[in-house]
Protein backbone atom coordinates (compact mmCIF):
# COMPACT_ATOMS: atom_id res chain seq x y z
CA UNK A 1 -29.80 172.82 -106.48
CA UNK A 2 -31.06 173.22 -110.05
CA UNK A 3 -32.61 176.49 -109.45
CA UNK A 4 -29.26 177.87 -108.25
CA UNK A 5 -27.76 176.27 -111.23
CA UNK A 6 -30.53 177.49 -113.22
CA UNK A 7 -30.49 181.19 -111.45
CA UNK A 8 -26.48 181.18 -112.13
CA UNK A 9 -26.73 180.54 -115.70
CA UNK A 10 -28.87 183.46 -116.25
CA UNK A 11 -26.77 185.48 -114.17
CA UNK A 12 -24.02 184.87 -116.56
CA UNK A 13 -26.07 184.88 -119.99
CA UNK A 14 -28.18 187.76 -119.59
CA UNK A 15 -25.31 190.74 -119.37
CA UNK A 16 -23.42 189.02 -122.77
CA UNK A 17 -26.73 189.45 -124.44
CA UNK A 18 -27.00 192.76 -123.10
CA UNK A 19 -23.79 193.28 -124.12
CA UNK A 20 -24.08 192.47 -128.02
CA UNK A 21 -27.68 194.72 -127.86
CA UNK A 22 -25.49 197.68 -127.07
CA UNK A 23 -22.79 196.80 -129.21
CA UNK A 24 -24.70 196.55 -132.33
CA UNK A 25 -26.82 199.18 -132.70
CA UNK A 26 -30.09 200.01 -135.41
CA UNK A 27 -29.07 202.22 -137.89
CA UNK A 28 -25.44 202.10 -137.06
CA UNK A 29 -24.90 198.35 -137.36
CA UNK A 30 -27.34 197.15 -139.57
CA UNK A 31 -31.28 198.63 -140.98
CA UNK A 32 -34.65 197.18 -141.04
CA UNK A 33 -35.67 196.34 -144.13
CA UNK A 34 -38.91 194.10 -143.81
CA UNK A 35 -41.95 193.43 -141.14
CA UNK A 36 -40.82 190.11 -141.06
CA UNK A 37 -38.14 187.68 -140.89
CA UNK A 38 -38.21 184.68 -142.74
CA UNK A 39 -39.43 181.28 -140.88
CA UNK A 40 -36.15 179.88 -140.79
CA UNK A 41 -32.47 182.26 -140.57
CA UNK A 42 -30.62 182.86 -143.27
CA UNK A 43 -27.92 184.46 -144.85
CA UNK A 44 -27.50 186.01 -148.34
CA UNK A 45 -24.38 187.65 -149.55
CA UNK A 46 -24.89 189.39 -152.95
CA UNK A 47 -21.36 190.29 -154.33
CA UNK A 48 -19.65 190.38 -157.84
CA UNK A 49 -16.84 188.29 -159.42
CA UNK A 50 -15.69 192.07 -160.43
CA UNK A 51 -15.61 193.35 -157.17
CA UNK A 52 -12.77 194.24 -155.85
CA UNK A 53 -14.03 194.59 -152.39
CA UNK A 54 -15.57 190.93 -152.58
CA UNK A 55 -12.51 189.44 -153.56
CA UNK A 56 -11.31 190.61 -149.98
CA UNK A 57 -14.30 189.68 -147.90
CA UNK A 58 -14.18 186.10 -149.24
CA UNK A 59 -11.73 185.27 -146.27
CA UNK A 60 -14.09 186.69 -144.27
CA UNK A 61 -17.13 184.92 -145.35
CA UNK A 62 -14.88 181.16 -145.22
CA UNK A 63 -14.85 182.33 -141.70
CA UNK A 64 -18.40 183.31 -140.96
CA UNK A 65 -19.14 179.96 -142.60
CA UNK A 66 -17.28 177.68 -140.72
CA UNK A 67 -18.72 179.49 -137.62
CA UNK A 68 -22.57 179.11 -138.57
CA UNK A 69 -25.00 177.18 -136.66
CA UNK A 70 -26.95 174.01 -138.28
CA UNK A 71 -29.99 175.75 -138.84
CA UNK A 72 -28.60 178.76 -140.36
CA UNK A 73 -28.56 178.22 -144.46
CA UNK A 74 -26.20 180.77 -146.36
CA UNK A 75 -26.22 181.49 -149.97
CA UNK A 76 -24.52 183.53 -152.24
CA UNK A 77 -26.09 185.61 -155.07
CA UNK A 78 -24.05 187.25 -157.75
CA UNK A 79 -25.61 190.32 -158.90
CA UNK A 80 -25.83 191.28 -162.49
CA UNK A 81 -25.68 195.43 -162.31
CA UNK A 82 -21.66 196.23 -161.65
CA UNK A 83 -20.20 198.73 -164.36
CA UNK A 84 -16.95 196.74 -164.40
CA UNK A 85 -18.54 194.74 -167.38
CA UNK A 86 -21.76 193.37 -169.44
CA UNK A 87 -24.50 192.70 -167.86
CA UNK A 88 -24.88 189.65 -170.28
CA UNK A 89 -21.16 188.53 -169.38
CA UNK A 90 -22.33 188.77 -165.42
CA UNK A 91 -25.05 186.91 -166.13
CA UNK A 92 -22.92 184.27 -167.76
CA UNK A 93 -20.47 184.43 -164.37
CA UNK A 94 -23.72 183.68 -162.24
CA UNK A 95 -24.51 180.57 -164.77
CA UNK A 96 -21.04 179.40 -164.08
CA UNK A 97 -21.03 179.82 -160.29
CA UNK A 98 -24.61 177.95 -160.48
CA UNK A 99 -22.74 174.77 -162.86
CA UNK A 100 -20.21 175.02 -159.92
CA UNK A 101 -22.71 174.43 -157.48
CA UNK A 102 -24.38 171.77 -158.94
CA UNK A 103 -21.36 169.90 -159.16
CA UNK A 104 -20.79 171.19 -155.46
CA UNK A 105 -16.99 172.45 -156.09
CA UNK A 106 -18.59 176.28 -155.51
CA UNK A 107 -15.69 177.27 -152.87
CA UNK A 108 -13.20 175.64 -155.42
CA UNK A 109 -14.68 177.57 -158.92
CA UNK A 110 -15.47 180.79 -157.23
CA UNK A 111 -12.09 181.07 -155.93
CA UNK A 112 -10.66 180.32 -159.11
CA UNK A 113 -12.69 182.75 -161.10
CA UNK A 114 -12.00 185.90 -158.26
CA UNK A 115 -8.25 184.65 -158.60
CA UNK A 116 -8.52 184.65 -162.34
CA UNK A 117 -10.44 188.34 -162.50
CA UNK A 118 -8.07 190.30 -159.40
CA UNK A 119 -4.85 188.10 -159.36
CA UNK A 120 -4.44 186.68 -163.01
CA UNK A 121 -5.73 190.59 -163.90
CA UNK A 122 -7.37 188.71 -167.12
CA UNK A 123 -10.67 189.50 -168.68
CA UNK A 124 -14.19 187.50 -169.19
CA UNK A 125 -14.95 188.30 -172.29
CA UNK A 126 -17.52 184.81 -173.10
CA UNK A 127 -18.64 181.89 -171.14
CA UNK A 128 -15.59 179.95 -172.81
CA UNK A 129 -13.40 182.11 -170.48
CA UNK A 130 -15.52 180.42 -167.58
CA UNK A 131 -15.15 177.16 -168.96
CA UNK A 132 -11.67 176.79 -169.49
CA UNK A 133 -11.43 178.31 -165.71
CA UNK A 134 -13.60 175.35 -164.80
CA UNK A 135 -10.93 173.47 -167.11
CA UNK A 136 -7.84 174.27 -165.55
CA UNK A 137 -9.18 173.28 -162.05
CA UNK A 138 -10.31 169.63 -162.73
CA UNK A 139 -13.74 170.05 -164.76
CA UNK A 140 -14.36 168.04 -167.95
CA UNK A 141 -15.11 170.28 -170.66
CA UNK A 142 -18.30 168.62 -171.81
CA UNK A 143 -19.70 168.24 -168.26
CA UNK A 144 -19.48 172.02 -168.37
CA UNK A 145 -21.21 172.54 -171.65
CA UNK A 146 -24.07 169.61 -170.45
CA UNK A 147 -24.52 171.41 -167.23
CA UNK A 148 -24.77 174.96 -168.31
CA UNK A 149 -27.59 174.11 -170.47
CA UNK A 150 -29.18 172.00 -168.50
CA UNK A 151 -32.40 172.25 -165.92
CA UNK A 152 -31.11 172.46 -163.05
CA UNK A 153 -28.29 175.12 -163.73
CA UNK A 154 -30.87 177.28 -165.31
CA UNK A 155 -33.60 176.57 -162.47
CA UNK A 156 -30.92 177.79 -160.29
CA UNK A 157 -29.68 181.03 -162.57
CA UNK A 158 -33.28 182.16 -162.25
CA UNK A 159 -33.91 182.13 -158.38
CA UNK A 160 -30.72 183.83 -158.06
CA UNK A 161 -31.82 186.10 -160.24
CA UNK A 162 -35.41 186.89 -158.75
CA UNK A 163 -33.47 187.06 -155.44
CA UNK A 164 -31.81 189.87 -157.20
CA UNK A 165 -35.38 191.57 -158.06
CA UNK A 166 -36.71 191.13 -154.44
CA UNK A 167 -33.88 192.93 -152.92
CA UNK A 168 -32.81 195.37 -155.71
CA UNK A 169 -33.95 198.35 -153.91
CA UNK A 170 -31.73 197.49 -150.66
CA UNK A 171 -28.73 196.44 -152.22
CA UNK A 172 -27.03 199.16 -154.18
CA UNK A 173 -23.39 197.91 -153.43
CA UNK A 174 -21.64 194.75 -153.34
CA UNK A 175 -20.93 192.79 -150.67
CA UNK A 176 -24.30 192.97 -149.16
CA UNK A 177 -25.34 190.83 -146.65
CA UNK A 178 -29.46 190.59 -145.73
CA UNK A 179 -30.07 188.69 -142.77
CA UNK A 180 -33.23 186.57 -141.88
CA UNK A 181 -34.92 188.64 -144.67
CA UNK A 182 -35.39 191.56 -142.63
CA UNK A 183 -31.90 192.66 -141.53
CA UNK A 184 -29.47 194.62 -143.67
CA UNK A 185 -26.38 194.89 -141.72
CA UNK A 186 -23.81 198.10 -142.34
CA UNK A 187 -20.16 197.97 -141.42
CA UNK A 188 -18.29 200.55 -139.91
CA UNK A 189 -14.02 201.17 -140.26
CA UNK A 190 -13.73 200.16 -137.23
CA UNK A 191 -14.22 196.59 -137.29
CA UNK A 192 -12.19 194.11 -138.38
CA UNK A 193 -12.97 190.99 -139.63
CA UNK A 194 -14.29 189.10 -136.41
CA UNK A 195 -16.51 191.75 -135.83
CA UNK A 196 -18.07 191.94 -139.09
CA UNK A 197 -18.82 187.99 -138.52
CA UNK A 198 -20.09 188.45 -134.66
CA UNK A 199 -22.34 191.23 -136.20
CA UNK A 200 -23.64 188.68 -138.64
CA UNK A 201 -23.71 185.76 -136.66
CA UNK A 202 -25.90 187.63 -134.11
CA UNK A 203 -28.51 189.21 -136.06
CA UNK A 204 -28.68 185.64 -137.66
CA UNK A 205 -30.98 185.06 -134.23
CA UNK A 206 -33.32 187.95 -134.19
CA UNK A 207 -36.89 187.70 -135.68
């Protein structure tokens, strides 16, 4: 009785895998960028505060989060090379977005500064515009300054930042998403939201 349980299962799994293979396509979908994949899956999403096309994904990506098995760890890395402003000023965004996360509010802060930068239509011009963003939504002032200059914030900045070298020559526009290490993936007008998550989701589980 198992094996017919066992033979019926298969029956059932085998054409929706076969199914995603031809719906996502090398190339077309998404490129190989590496020999290998990393030991354990993984996401990473390099985008911009100043991107306008970010700003719109990030419903997307709350999405693809909640979705996301246990074992797969996602990470954002903001880039430091858009033309929209300073590199120094994009580097102070990225220290803000790392205070953010050590005080794990990062969905909270990074909303509020991609409000403040496409809604608000104001300008960074200094890492006191950060901090009174991080003001205005509940964090005290000094904890800011503390954290921004402190180890782990800056231990932080810097692997975002090498993250940035290692993958420089694959990501030349923001969002980006490399998969695993080794998969790029490409999205076409056609899909819509979902699909850009399936697409993600499922190359989450090659090697």
């Amino acid at each position: 009785m198992r094996k017919i349980i066992g033979f019926v299962f298969l029956a059932l799994i085998l054409p929706l895998q076969a199914c995603a293979q031809e719906q996502w396509k090398e190339g077309e979908h998404y490129e190989v960028i590496a020999e290998k994949a990393t030991a354990k899956p993984e996401i990473l999403e390099f985008f911009s505060f100043w991107c306008p096309h970010c700003f719109r994904f990030e419903s997307i990506v709350t999405d693809l989060q909640k979705k996301l098995p246990d074992d797969v760890k996602f990470k954002k890395i903001h880039v430091n090379f858009m033309g929209f402003t300073t590199p120094e000023i994009q580097e102070e965004a990225t220290k803000a977005m790392m205070v953010a996360r050590v005080l794990k509010q990062e969905e909270l802060l990074n909303s509020a500064i991609f409000k403040y930068i496409h809604v608000q239509r104001a300008h960074i011009t200094s890492i006191k515009d950060l901090k009174n963003i991080f003001i205005v939504n509940g964090v005290d002032g000094d904890t800011f300054d503390k954290q921004v200059a402190g180890f782990s914030v800056n231990s932080l900045f810097l692997q975002n930042n090498k993250t940035i070298d290692e993958y420089r020559s694959h990501v030349n526009s923001v969002p980006t998403f490399i998969v695993n290490g080794k998969y790029k993936a490409k999205f076409t007008r056609d899909m819509n939201g979902d699909d850009i998550v399936n697409l993600i989701l499922w190359l989450t589980k090659l090697k």
